[in-house]
PDB file of N, CA and C in Angstrom:
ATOM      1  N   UNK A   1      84.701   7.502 -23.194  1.00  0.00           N
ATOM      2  CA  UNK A   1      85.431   6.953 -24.300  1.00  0.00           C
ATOM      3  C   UNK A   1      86.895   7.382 -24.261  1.00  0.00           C
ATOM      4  N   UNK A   2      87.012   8.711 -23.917  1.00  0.00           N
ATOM      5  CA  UNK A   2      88.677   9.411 -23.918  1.00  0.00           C
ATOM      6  C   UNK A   2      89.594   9.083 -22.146  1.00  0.00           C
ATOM      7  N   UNK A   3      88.551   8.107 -21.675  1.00  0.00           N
ATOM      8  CA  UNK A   3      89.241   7.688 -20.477  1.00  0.00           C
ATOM      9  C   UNK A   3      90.367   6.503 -20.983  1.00  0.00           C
ATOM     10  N   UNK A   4      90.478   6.359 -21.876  1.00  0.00           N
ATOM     11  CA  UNK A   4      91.534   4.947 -21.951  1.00  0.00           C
ATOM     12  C   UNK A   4      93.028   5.881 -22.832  1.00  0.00           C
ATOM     13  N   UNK A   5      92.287   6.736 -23.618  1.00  0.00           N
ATOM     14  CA  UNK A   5      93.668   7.984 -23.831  1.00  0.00           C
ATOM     15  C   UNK A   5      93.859   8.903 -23.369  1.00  0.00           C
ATOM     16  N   UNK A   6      95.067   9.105 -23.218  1.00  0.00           N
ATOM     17  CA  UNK A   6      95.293  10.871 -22.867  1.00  0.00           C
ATOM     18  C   UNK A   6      95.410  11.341 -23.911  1.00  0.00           C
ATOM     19  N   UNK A   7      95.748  12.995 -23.734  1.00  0.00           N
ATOM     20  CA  UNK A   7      95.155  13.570 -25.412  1.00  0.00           C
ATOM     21  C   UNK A   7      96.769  13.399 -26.472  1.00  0.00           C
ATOM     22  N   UNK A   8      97.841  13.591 -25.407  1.00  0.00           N
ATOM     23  CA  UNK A   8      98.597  12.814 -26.479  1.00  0.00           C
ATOM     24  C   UNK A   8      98.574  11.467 -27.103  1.00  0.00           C
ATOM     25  N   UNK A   9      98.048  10.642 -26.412  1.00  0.00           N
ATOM     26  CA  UNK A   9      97.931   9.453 -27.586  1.00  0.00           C
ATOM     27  C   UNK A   9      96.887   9.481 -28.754  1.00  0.00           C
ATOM     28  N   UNK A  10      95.953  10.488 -28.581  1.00  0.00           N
ATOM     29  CA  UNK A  10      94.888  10.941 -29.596  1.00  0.00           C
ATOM     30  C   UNK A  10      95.405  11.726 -30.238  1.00  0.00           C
ATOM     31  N   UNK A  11      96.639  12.868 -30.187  1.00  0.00           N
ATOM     32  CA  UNK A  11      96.955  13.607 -31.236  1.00  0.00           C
ATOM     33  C   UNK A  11      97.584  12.357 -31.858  1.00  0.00           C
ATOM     34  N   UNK A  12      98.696  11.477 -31.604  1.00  0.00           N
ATOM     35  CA  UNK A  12      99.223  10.711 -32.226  1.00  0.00           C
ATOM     36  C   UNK A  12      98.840   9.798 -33.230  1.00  0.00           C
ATOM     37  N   UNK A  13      97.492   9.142 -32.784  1.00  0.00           N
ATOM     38  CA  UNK A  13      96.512   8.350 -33.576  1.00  0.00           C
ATOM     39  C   UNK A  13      95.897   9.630 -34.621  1.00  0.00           C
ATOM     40  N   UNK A  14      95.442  10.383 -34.214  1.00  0.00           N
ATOM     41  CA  UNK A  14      95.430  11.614 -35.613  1.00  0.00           C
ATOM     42  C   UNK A  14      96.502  11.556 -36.524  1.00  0.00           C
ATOM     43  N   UNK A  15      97.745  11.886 -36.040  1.00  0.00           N
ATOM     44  CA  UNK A  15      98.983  12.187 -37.397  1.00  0.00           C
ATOM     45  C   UNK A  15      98.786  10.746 -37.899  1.00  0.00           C
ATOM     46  N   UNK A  16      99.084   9.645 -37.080  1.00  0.00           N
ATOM     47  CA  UNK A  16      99.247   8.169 -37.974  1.00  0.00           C
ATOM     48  C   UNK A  16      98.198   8.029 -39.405  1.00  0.00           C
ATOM     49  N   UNK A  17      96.609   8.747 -38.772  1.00  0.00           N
ATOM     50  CA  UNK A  17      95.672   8.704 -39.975  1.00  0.00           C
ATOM     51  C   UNK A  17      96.036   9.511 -40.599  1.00  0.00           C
ATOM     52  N   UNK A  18      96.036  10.802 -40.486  1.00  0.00           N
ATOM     53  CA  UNK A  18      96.559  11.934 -41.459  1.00  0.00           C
ATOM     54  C   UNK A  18      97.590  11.187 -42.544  1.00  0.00           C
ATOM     55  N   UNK A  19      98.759  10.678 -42.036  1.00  0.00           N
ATOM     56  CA  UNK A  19     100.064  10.274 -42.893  1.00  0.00           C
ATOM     57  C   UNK A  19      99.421   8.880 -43.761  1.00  0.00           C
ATOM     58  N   UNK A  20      98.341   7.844 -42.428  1.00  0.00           N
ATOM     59  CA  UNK A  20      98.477   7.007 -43.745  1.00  0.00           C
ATOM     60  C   UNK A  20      97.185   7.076 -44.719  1.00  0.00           C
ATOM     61  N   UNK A  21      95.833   7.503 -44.309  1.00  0.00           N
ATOM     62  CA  UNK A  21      94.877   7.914 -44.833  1.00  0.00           C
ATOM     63  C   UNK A  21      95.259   8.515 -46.019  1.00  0.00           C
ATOM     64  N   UNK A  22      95.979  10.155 -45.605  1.00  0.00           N
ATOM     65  CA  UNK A  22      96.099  11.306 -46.552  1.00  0.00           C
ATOM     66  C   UNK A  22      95.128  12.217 -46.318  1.00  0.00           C
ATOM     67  N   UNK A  23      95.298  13.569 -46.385  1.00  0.00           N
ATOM     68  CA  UNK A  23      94.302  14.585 -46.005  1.00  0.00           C
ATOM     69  C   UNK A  23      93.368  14.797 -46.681  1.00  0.00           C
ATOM     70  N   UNK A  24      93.409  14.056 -47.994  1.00  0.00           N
ATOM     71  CA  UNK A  24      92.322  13.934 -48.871  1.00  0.00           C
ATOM     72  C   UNK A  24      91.431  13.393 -48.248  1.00  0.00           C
ATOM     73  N   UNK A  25      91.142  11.774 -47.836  1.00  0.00           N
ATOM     74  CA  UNK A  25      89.883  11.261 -47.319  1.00  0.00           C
ATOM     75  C   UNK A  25      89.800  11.239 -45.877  1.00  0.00           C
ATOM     76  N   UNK A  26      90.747  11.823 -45.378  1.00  0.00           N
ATOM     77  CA  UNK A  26      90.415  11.843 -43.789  1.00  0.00           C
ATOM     78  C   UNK A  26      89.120  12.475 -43.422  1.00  0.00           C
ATOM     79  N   UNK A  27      88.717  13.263 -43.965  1.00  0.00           N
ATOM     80  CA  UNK A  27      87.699  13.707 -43.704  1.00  0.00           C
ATOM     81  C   UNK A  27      86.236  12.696 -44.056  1.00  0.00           C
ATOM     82  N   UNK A  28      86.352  11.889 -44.772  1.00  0.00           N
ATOM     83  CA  UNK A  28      85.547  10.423 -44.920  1.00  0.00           C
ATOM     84  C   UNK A  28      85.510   9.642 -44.192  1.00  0.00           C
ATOM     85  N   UNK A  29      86.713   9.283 -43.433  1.00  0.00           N
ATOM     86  CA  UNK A  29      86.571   8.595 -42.527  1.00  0.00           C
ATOM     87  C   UNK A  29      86.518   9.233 -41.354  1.00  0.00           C
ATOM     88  N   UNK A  30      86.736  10.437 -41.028  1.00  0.00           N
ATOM     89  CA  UNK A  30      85.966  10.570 -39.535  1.00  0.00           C
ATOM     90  C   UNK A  30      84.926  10.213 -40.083  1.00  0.00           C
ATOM     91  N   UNK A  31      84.096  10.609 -40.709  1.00  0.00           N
ATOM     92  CA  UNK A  31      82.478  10.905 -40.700  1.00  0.00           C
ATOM     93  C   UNK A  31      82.245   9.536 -40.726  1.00  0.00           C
ATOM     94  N   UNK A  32      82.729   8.627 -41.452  1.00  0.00           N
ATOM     95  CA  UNK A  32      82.586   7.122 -41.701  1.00  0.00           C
ATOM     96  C   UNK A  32      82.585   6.913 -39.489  1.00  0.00           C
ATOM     97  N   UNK A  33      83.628   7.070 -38.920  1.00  0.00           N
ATOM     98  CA  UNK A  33      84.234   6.756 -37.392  1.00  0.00           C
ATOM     99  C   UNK A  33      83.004   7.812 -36.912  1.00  0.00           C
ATOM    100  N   UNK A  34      82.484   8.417 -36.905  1.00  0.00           N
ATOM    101  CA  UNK A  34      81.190   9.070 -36.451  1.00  0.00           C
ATOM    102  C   UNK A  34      80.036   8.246 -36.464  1.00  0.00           C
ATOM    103  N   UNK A  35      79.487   7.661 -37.595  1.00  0.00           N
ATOM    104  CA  UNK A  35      78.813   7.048 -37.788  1.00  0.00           C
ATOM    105  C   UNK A  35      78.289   6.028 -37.179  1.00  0.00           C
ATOM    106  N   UNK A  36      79.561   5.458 -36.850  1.00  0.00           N
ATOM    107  CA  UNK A  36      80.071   3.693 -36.534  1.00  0.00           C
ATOM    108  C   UNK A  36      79.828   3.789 -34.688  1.00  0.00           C
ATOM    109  N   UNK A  37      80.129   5.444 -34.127  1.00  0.00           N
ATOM    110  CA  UNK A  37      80.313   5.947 -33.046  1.00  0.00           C
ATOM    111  C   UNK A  37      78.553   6.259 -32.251  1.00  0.00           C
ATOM    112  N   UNK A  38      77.836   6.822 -33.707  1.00  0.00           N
ATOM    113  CA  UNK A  38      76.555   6.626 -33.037  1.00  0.00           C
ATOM    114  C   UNK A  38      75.794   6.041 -33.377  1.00  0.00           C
ATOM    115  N   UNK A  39      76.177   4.677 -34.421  1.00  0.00           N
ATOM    116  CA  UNK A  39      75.586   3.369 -33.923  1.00  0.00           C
ATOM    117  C   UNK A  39      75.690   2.476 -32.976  1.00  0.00           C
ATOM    118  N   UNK A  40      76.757   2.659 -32.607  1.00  0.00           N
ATOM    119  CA  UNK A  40      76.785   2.312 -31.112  1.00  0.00           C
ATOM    120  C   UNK A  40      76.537   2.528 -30.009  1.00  0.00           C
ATOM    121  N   UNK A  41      76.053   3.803 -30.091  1.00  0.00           N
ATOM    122  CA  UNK A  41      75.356   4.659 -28.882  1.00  0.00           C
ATOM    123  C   UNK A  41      74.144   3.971 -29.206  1.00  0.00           C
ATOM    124  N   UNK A  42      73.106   4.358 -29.846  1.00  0.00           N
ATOM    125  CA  UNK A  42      72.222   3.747 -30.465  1.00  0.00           C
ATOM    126  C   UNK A  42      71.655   2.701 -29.748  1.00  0.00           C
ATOM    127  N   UNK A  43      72.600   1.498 -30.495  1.00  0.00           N
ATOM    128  CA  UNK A  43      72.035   0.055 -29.842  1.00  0.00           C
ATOM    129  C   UNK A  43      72.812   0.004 -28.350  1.00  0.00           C
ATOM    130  N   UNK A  44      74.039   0.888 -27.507  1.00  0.00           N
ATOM    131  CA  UNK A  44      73.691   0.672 -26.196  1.00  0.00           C
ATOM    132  C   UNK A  44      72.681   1.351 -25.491  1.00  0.00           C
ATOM    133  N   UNK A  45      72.184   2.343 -26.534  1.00  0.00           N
ATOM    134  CA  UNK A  45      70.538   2.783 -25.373  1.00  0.00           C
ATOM    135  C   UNK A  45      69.842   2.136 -25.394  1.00  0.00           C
ATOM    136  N   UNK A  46      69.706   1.637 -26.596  1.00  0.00           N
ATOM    137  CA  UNK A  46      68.369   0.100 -26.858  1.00  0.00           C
ATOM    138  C   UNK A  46      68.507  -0.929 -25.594  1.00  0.00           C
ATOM    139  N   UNK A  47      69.686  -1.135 -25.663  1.00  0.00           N
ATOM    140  CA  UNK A  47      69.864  -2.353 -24.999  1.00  0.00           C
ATOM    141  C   UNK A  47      69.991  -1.667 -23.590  1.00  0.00           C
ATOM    142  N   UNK A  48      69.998  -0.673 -23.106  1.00  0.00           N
ATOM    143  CA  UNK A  48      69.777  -0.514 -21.726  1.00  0.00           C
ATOM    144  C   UNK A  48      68.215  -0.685 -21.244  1.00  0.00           C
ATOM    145  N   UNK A  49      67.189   0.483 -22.608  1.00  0.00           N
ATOM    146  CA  UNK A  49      65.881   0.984 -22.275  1.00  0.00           C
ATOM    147  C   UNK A  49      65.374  -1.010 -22.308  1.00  0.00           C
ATOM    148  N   UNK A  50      65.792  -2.057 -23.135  1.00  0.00           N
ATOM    149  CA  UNK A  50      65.395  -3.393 -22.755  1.00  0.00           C
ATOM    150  C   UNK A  50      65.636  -3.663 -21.457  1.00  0.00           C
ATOM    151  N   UNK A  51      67.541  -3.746 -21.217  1.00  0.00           N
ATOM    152  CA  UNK A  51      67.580  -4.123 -19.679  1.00  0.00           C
ATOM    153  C   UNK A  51      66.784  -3.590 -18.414  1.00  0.00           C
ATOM    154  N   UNK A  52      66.640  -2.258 -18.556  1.00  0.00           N
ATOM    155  CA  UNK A  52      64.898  -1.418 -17.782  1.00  0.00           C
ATOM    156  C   UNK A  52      63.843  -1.849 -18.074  1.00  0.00           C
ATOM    157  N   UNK A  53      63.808  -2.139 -18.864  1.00  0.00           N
ATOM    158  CA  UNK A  53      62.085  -2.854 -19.025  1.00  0.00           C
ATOM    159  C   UNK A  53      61.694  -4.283 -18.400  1.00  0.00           C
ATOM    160  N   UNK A  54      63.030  -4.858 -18.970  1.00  0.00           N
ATOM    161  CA  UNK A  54      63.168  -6.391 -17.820  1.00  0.00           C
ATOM    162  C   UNK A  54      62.913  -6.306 -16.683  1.00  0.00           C
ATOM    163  N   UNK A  55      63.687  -5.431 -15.754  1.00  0.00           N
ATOM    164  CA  UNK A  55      63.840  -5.219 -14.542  1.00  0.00           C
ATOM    165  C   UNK A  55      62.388  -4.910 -14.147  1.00  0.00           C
ATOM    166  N   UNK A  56      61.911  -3.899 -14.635  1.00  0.00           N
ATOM    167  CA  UNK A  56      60.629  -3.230 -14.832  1.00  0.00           C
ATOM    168  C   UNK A  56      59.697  -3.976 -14.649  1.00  0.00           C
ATOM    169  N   UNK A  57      59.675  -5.213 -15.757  1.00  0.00           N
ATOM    170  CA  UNK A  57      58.638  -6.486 -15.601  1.00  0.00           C
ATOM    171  C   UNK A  57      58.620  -7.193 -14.897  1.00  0.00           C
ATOM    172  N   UNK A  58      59.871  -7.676 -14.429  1.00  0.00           N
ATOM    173  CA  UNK A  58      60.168  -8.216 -13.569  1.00  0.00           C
ATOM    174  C   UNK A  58      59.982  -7.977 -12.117  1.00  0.00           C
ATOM    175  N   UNK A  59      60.066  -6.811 -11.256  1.00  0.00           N
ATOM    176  CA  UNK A  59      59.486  -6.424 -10.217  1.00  0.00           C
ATOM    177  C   UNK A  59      57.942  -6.320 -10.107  1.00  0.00           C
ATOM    178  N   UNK A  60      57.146  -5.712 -12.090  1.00  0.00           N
ATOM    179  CA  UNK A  60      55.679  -6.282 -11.096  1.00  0.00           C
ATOM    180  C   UNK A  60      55.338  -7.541 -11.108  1.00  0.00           C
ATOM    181  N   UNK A  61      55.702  -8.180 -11.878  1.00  0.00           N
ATOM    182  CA  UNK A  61      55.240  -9.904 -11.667  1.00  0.00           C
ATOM    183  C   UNK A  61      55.838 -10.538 -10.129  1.00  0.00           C
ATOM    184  N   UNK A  62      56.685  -9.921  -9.653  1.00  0.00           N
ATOM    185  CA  UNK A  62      56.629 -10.029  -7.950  1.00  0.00           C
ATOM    186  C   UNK A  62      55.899  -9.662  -6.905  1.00  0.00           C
ATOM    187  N   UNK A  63      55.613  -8.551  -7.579  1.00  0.00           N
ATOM    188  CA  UNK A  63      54.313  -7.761  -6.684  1.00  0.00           C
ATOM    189  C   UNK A  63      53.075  -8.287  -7.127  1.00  0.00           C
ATOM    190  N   UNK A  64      52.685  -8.626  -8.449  1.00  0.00           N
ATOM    191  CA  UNK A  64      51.525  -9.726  -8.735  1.00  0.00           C
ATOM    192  C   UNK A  64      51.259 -10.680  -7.611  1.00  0.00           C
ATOM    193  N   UNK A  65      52.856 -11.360  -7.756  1.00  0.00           N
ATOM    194  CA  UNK A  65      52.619 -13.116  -7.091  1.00  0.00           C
ATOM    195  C   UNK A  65      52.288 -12.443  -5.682  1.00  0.00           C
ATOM    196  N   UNK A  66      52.794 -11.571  -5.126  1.00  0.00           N
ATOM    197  CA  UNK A  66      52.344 -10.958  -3.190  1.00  0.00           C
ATOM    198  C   UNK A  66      51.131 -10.271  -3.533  1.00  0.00           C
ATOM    199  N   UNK A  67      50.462  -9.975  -4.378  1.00  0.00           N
ATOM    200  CA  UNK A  67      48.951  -9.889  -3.703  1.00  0.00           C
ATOM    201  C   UNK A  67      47.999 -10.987  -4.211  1.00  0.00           C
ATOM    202  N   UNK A  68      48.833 -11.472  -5.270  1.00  0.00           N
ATOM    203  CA  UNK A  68      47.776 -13.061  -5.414  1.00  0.00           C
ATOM    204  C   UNK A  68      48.155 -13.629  -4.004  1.00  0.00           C
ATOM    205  N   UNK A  69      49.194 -13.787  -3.140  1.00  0.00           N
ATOM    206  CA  UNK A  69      49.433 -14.580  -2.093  1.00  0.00           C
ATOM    207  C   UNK A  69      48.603 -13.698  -0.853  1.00  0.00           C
ATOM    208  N   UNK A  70      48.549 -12.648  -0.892  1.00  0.00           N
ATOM    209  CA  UNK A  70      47.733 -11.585   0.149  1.00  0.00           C
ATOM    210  C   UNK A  70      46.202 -12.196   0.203  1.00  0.00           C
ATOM    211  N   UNK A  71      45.712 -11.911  -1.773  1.00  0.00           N
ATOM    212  CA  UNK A  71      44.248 -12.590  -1.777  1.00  0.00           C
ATOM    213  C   UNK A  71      44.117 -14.180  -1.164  1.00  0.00           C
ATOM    214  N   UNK A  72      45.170 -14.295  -1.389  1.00  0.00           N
ATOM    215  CA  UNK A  72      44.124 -16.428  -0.986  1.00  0.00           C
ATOM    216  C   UNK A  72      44.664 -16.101   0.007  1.00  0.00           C
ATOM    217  N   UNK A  73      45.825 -15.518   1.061  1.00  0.00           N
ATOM    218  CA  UNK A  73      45.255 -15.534   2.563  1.00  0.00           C
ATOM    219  C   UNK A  73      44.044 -15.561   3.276  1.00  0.00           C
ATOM    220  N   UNK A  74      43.306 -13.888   2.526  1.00  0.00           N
ATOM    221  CA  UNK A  74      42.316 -13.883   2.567  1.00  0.00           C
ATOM    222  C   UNK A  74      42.426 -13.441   4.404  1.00  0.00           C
ATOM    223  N   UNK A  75      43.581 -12.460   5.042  1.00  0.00           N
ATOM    224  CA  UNK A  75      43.466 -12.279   6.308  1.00  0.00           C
ATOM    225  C   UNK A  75      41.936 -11.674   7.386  1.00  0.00           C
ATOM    226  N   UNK A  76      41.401 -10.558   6.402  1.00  0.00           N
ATOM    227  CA  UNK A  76      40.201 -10.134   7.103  1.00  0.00           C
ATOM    228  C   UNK A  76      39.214 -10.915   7.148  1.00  0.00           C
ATOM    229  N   UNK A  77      39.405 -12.236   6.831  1.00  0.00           N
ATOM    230  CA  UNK A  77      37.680 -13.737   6.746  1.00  0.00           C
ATOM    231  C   UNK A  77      37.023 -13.826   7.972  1.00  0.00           C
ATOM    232  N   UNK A  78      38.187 -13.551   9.090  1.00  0.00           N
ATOM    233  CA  UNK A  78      36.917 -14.221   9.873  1.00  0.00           C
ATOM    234  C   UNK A  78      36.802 -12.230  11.059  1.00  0.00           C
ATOM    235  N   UNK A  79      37.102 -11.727  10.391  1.00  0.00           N
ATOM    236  CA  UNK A  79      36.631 -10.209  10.819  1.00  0.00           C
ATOM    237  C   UNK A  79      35.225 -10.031  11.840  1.00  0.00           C
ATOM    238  N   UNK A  80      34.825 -10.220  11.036  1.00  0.00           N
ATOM    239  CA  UNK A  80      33.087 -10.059  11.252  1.00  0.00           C
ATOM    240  C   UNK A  80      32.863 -11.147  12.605  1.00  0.00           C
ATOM    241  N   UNK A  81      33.207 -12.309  12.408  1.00  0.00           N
ATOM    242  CA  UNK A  81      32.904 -13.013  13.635  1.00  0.00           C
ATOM    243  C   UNK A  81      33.872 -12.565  14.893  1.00  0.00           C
ATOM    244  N   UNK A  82      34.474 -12.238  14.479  1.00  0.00           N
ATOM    245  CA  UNK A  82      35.708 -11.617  15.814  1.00  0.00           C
ATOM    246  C   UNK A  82      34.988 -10.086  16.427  1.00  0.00           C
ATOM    247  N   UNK A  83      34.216  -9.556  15.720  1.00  0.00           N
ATOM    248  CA  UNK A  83      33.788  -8.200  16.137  1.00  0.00           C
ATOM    249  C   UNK A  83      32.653  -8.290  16.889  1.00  0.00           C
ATOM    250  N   UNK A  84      32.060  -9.628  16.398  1.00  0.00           N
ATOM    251  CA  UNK A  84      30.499  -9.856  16.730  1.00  0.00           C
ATOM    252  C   UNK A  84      31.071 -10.506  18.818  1.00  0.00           C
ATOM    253  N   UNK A  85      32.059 -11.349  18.331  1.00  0.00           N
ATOM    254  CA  UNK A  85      32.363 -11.370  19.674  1.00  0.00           C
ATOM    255  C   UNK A  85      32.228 -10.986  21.241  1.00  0.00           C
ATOM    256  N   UNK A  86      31.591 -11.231  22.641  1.00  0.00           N
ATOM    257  CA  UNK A  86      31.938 -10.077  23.851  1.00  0.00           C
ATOM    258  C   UNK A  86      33.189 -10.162  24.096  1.00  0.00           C
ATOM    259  N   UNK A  87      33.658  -9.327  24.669  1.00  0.00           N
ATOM    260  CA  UNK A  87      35.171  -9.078  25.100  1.00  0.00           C
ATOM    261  C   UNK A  87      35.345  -9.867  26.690  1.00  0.00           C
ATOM    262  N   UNK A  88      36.110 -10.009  26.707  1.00  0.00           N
ATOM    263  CA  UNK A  88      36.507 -10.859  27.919  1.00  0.00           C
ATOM    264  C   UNK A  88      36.294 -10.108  29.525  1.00  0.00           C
ATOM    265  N   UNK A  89      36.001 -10.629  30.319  1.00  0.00           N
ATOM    266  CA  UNK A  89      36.008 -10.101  31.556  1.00  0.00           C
ATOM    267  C   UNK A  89      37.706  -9.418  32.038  1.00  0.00           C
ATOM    268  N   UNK A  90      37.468  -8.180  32.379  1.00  0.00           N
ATOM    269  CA  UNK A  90      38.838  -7.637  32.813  1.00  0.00           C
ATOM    270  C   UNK A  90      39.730  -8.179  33.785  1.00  0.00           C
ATOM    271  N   UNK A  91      40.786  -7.665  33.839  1.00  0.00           N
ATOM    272  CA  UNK A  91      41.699  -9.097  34.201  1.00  0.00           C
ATOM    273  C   UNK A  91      42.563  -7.547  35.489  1.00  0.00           C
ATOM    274  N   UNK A  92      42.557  -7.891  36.933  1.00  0.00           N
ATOM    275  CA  UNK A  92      43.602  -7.048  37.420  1.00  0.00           C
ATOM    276  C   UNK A  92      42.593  -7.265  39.148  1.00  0.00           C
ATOM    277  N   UNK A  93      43.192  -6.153  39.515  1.00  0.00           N
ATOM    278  CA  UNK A  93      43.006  -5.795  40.880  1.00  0.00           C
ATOM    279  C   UNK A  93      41.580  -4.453  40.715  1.00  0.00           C
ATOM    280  N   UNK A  94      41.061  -4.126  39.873  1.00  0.00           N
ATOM    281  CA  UNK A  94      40.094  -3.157  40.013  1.00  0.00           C
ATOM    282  C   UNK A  94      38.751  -3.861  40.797  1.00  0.00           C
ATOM    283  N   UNK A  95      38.066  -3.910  41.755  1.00  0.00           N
ATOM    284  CA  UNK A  95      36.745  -4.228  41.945  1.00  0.00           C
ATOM    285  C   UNK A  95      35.554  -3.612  41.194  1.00  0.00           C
ATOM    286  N   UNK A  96      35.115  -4.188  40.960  1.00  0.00           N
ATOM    287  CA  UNK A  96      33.265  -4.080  40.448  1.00  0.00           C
ATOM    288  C   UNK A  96      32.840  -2.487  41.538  1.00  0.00           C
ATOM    289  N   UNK A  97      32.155  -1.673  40.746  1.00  0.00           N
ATOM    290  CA  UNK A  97      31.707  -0.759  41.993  1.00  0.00           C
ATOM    291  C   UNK A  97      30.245  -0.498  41.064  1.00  0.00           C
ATOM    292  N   UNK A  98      29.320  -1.088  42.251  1.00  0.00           N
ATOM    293  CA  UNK A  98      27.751  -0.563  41.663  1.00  0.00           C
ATOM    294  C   UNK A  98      27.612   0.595  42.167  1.00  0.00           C
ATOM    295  N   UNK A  99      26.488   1.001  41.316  1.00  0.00           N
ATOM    296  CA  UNK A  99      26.479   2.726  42.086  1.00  0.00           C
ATOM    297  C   UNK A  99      25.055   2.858  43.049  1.00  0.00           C
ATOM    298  N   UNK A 100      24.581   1.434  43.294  1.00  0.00           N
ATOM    299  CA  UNK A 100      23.545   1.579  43.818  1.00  0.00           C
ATOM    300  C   UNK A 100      24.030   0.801  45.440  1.00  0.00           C
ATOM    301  N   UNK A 101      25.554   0.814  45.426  1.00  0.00           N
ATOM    302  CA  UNK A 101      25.975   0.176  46.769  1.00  0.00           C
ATOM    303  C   UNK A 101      26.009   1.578  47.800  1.00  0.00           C
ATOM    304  N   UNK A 102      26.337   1.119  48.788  1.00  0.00           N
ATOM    305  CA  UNK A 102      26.366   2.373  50.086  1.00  0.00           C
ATOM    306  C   UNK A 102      27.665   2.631  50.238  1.00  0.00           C
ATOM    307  N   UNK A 103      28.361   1.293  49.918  1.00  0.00           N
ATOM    308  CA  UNK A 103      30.189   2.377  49.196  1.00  0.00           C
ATOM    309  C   UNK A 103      30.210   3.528  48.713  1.00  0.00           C
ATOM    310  N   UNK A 104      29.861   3.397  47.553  1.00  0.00           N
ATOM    311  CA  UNK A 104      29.730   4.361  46.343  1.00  0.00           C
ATOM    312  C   UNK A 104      28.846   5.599  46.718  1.00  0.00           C
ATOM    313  N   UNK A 105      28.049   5.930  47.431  1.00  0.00           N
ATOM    314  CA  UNK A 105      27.352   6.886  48.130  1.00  0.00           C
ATOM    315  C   UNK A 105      28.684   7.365  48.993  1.00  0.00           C
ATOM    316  N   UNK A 106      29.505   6.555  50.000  1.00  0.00           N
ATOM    317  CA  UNK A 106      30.269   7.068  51.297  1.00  0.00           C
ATOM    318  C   UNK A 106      31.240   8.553  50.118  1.00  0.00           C
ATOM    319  N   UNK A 107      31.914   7.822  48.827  1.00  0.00           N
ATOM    320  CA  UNK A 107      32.821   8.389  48.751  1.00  0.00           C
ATOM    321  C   UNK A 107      32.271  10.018  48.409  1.00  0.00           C
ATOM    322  N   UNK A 108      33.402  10.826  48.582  1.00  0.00           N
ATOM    323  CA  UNK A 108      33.591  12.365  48.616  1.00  0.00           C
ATOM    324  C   UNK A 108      33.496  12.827  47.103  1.00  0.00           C
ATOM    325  N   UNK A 109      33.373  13.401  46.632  1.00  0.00           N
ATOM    326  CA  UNK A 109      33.121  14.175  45.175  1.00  0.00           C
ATOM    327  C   UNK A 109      34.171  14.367  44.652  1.00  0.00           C
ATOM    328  N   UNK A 110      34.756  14.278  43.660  1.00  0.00           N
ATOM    329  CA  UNK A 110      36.099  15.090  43.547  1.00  0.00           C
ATOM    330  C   UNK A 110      36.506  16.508  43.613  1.00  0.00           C
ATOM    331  N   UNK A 111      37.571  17.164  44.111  1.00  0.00           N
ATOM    332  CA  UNK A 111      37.835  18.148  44.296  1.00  0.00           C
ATOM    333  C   UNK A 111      37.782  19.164  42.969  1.00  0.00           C
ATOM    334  N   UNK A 112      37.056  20.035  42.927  1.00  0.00           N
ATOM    335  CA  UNK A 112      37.433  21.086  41.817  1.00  0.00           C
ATOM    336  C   UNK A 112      39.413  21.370  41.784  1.00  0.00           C
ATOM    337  N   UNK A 113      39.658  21.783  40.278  1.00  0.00           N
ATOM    338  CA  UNK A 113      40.869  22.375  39.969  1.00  0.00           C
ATOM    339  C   UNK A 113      41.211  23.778  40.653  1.00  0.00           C
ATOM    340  N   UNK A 114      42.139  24.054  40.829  1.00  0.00           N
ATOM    341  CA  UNK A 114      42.589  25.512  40.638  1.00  0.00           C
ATOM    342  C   UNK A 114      42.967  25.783  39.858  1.00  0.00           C
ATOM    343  N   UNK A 115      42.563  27.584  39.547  1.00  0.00           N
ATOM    344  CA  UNK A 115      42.984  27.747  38.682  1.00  0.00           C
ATOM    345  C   UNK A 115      44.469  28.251  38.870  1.00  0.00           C
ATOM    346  N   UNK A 116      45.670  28.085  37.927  1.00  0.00           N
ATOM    347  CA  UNK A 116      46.863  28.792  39.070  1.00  0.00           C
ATOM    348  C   UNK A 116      47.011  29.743  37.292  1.00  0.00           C
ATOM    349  N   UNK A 117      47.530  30.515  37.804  1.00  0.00           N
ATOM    350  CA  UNK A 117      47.646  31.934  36.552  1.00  0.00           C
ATOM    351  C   UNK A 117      48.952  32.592  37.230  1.00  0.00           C
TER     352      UNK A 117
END
């Protein structure tokens, strides 16, 4: 509020009331300019704690409409048939190795680790 005066223009606006008021009711009208000061505080908190509440309502009725739009996707539907599924034959350069071929007999065991310490 004291950003638009510096404090000399507030002593000044003091003497002007002092001289034209009179020191008699000056003291009435601050309290009167008090008053007037936190009714206005007042209704700008009101009217903020509304503008928050808007906002407020307003973000979940967005988040409403995205999981009403999530539900009628309805992405996990066909889940179950996709799992029930076989998986595809592997795809590369690996060969098939039975273990009942005479390949698979030729090869060597694998080597034990060392231990290195």
């Amino acid at each position: 509020m004291f950003d638009l005066f510096s404090w000399s223009h507030i002593l000044i606006v003091l003497i002007v009331a002092l001289v034209v008021v009179g020191p008699k009711d000056l003291p009435r009208l601050m309290q009167m300019a008090g008053r007037w000061v936190g009714k206005a505080r007042v209704m700008a908190d009101q009217f903020r704690k509304s503008f928050d509440e808007m906002a407020r309502q307003s973000e979940l009725d967005e988040l409403r409409k995205e999981i009403a739009a999530l539900r009628g996707e309805k992405p996990l539907a066909g889940l179950g048939e996709n799992i029930m599924k076989p998986l595809p034959a592997p795809m590369g350069d690996i060969p098939e190795q039975n273990p009942d071929s005479p390949d698979a007999a030729a090869d060597e065991p694998p080597k034990p680790l060392r231990n290195v310490s």
